[in-house]
C-alpha atoms as a PDB file:
ATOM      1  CA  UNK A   1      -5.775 -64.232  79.091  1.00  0.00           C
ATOM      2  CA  UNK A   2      -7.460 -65.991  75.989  1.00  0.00           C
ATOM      3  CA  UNK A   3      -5.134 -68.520  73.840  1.00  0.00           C
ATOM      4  CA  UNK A   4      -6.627 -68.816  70.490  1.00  0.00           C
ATOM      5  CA  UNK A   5      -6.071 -70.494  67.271  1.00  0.00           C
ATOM      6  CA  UNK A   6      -6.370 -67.374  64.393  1.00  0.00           C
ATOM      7  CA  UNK A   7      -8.785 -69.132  62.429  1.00  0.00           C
ATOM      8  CA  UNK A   8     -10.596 -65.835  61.245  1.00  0.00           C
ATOM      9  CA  UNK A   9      -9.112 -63.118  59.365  1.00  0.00           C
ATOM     10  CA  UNK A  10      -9.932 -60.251  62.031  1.00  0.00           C
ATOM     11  CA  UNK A  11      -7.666 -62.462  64.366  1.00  0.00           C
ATOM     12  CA  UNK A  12      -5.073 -63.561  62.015  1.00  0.00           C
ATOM     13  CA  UNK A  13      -4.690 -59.621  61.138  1.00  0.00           C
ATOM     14  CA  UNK A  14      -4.773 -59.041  64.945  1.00  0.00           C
ATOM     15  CA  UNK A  15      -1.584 -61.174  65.718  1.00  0.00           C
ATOM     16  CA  UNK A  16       0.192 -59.944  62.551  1.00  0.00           C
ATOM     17  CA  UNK A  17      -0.555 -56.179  64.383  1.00  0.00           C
ATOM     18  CA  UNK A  18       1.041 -57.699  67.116  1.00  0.00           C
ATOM     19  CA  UNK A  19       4.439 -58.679  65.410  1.00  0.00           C
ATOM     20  CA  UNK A  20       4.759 -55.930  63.481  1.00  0.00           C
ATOM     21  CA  UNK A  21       4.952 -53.638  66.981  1.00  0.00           C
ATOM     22  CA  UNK A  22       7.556 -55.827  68.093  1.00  0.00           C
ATOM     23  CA  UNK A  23       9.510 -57.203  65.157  1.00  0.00           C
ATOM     24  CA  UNK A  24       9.073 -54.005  62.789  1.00  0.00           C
ATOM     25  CA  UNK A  25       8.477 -50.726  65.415  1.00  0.00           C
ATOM     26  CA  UNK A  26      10.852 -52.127  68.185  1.00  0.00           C
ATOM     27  CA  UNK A  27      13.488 -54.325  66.633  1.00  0.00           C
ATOM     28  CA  UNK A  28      13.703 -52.757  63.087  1.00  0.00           C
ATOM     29  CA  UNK A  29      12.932 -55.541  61.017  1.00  0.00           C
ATOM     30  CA  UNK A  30      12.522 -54.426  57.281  1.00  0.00           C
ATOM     31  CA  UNK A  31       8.185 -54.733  57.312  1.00  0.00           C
ATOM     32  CA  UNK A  32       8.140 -56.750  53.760  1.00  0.00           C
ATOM     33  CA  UNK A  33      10.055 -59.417  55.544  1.00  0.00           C
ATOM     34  CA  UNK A  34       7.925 -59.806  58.238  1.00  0.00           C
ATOM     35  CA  UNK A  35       4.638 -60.856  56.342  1.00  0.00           C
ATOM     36  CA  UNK A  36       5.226 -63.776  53.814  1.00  0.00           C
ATOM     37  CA  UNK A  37       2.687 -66.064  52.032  1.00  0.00           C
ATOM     38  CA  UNK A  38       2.198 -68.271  55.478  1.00  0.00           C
ATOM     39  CA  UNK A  39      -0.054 -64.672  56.393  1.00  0.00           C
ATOM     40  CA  UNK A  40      -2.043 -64.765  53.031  1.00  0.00           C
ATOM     41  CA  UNK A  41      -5.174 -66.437  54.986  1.00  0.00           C
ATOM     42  CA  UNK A  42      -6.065 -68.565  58.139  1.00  0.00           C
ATOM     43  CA  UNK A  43      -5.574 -71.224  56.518  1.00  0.00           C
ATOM     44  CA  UNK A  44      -1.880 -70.734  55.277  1.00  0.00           C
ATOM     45  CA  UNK A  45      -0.374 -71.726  58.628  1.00  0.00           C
ATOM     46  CA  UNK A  46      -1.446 -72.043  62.159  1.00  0.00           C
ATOM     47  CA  UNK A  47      -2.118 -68.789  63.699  1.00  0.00           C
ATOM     48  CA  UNK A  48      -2.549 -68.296  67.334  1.00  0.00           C
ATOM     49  CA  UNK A  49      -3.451 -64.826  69.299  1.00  0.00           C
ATOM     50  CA  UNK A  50      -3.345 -64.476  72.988  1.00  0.00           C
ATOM     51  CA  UNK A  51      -6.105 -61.521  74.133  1.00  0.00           C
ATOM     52  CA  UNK A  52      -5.985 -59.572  77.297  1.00  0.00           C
ATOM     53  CA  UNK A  53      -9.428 -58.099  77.907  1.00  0.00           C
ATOM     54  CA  UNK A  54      -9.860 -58.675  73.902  1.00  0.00           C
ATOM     55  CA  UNK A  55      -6.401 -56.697  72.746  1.00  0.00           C
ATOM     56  CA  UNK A  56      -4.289 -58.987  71.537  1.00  0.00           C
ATOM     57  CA  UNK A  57      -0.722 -58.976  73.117  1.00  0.00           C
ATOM     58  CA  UNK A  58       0.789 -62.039  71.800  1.00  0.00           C
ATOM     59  CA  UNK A  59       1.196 -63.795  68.479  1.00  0.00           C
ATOM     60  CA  UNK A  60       2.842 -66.981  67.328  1.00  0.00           C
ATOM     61  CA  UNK A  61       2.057 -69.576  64.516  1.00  0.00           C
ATOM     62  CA  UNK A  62       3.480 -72.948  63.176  1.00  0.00           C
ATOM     63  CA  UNK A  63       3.868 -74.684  60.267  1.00  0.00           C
ATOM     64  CA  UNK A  64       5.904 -78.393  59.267  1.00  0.00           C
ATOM     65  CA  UNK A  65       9.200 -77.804  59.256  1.00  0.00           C
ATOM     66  CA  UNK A  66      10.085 -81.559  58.055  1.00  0.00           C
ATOM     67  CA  UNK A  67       7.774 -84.673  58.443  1.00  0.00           C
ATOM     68  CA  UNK A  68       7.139 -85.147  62.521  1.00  0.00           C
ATOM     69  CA  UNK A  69       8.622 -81.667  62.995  1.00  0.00           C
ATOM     70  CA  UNK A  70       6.419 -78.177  63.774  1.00  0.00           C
ATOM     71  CA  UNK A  71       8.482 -75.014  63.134  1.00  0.00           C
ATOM     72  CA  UNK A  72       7.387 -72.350  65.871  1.00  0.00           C
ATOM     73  CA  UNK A  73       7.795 -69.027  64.355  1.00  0.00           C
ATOM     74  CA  UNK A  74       7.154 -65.586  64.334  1.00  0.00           C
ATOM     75  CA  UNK A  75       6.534 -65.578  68.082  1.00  0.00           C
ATOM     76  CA  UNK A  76       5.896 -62.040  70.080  1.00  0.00           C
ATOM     77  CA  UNK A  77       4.696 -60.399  73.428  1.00  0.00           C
ATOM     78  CA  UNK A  78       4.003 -56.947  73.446  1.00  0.00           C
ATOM     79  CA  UNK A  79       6.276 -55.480  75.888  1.00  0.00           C
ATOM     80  CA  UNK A  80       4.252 -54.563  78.897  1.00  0.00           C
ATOM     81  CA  UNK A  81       3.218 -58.375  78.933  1.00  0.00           C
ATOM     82  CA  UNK A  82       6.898 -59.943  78.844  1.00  0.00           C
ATOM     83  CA  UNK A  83       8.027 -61.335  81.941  1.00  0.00           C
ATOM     84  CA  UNK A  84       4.488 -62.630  83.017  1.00  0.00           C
ATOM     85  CA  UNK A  85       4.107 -66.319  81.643  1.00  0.00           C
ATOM     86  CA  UNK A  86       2.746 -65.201  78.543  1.00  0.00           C
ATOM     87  CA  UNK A  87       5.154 -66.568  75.883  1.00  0.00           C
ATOM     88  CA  UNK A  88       5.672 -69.567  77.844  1.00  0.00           C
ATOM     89  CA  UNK A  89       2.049 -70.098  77.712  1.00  0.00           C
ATOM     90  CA  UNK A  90       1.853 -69.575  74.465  1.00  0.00           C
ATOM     91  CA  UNK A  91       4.548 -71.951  73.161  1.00  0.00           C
ATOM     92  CA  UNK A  92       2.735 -75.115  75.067  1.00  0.00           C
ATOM     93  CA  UNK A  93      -0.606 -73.977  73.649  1.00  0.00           C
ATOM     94  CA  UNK A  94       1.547 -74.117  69.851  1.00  0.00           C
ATOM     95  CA  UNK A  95       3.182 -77.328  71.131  1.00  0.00           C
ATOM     96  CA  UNK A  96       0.099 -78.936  72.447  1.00  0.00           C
ATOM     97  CA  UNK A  97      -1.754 -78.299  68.953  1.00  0.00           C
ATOM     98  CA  UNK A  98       1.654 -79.193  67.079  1.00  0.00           C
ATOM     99  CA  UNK A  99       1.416 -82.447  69.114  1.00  0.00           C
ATOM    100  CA  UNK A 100      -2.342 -83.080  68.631  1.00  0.00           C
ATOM    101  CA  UNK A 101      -1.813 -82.877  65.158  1.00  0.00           C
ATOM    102  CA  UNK A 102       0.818 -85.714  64.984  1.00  0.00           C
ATOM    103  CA  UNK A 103       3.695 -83.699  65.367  1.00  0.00           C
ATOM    104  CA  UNK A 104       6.813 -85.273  67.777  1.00  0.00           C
ATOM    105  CA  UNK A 105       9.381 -82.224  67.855  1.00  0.00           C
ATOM    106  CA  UNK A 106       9.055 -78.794  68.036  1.00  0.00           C
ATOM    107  CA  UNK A 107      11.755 -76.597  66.012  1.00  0.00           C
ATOM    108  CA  UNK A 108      12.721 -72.568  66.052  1.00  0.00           C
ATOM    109  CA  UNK A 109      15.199 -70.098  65.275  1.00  0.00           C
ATOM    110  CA  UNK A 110      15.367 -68.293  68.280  1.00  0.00           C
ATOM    111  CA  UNK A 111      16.517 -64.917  68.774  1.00  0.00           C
ATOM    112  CA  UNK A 112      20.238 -65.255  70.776  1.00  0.00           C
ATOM    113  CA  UNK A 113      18.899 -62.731  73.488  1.00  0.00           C
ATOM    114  CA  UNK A 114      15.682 -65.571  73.431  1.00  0.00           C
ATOM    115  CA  UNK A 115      17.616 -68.491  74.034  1.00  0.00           C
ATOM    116  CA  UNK A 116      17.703 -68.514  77.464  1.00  0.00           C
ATOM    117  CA  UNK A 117      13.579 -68.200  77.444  1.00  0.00           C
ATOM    118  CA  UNK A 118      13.493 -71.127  75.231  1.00  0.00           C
ATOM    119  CA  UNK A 119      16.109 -73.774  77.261  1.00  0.00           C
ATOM    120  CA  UNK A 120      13.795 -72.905  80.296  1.00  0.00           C
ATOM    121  CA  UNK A 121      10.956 -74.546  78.342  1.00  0.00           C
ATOM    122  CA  UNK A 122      12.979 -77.377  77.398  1.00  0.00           C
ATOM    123  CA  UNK A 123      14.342 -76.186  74.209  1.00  0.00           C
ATOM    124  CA  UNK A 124      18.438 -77.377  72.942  1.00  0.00           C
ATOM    125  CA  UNK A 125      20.209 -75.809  71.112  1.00  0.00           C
ATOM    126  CA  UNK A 126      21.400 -76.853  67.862  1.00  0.00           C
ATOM    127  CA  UNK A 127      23.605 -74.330  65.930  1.00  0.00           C
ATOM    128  CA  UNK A 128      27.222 -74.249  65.955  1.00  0.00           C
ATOM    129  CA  UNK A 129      27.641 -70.737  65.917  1.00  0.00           C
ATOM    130  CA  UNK A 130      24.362 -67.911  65.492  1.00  0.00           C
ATOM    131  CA  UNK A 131      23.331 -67.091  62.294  1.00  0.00           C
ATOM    132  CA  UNK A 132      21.771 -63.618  61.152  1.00  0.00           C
ATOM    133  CA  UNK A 133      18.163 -63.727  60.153  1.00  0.00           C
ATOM    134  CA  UNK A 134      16.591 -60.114  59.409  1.00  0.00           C
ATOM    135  CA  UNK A 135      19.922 -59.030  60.575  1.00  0.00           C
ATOM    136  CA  UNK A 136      19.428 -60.283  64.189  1.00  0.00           C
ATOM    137  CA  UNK A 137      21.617 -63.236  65.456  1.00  0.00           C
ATOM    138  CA  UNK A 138      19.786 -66.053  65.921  1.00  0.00           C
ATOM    139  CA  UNK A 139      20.177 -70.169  66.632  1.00  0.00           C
ATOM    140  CA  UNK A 140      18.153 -73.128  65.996  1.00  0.00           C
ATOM    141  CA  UNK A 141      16.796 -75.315  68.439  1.00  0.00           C
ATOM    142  CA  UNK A 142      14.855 -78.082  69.049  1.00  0.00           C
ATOM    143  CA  UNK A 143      12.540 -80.062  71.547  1.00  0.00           C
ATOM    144  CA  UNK A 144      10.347 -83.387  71.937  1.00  0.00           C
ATOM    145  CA  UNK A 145       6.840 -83.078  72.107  1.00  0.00           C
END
């Protein structure tokens, strides 16, 4: 598996292909709220793509969230690849650039049926109660870097 920051357009398109088979095909999300201006270029956020045997199968990115804080977002495995240590390898890859950038604390709105995932990597929970984003339930949570 190949980890790599989307710094091209080919690759940034490539793990945008990847969400959209998982956020839009599989869980329904409406497609024009699944691309926003942080997918205009490379450059908008930071992209990562994980490749097996050069199809991508993973996507994430990150962005500041508040001064010190990355916001993980928009973070998916292709089905056949869940289970296998491939989103937890690609959160510390996003957390080790978050961190190597100067950022202390990782923050995401995590899917409810996600949050388990996310605890194991060290993730806490901070909502209340689970909000509705794209009409999924979701919390926020947080972690040191």
């Amino acid at each position: 598996m190949e980890y790599l920051r989307a710094n091209t357009r080919e690759l940034l398109e490539e793990a945008i292909a990847v969400r959209f088979e998982v956020f839009v095909d599989e869980q329904k999300v409406p497609a024009d709220l699944e691309r926003d201006e942080y997918d205009d270029t490379p450059e908008s956020c930071h992209h990562f793509v994980v490749k097996d045997n050069g199809k991508a199968v993973g996507a994430g990115r990150w962005k500041e969230y508040e001064p010190g804080v990355a916001k993980l977002q928009r973070i998916a495995v292709l089905l056949p690849y869940r289970g296998h240590g491939v989103g937890k390898k690609l959160i510390e890859v996003m957390e080790q650039d978050a961190k190597a950038a100067g950022y202390s604390a990782a923050f995401l709105g995590a899917q409810c049926t996600a949050e388990g995932f996310y605890k194991k990597l060290g993730y806490t929970t901070e909502s209340d109660e689970p909000f509705l984003d794209a009409n999924i339930p979701h919390v926020n949570m947080r972690k040191p870097l």
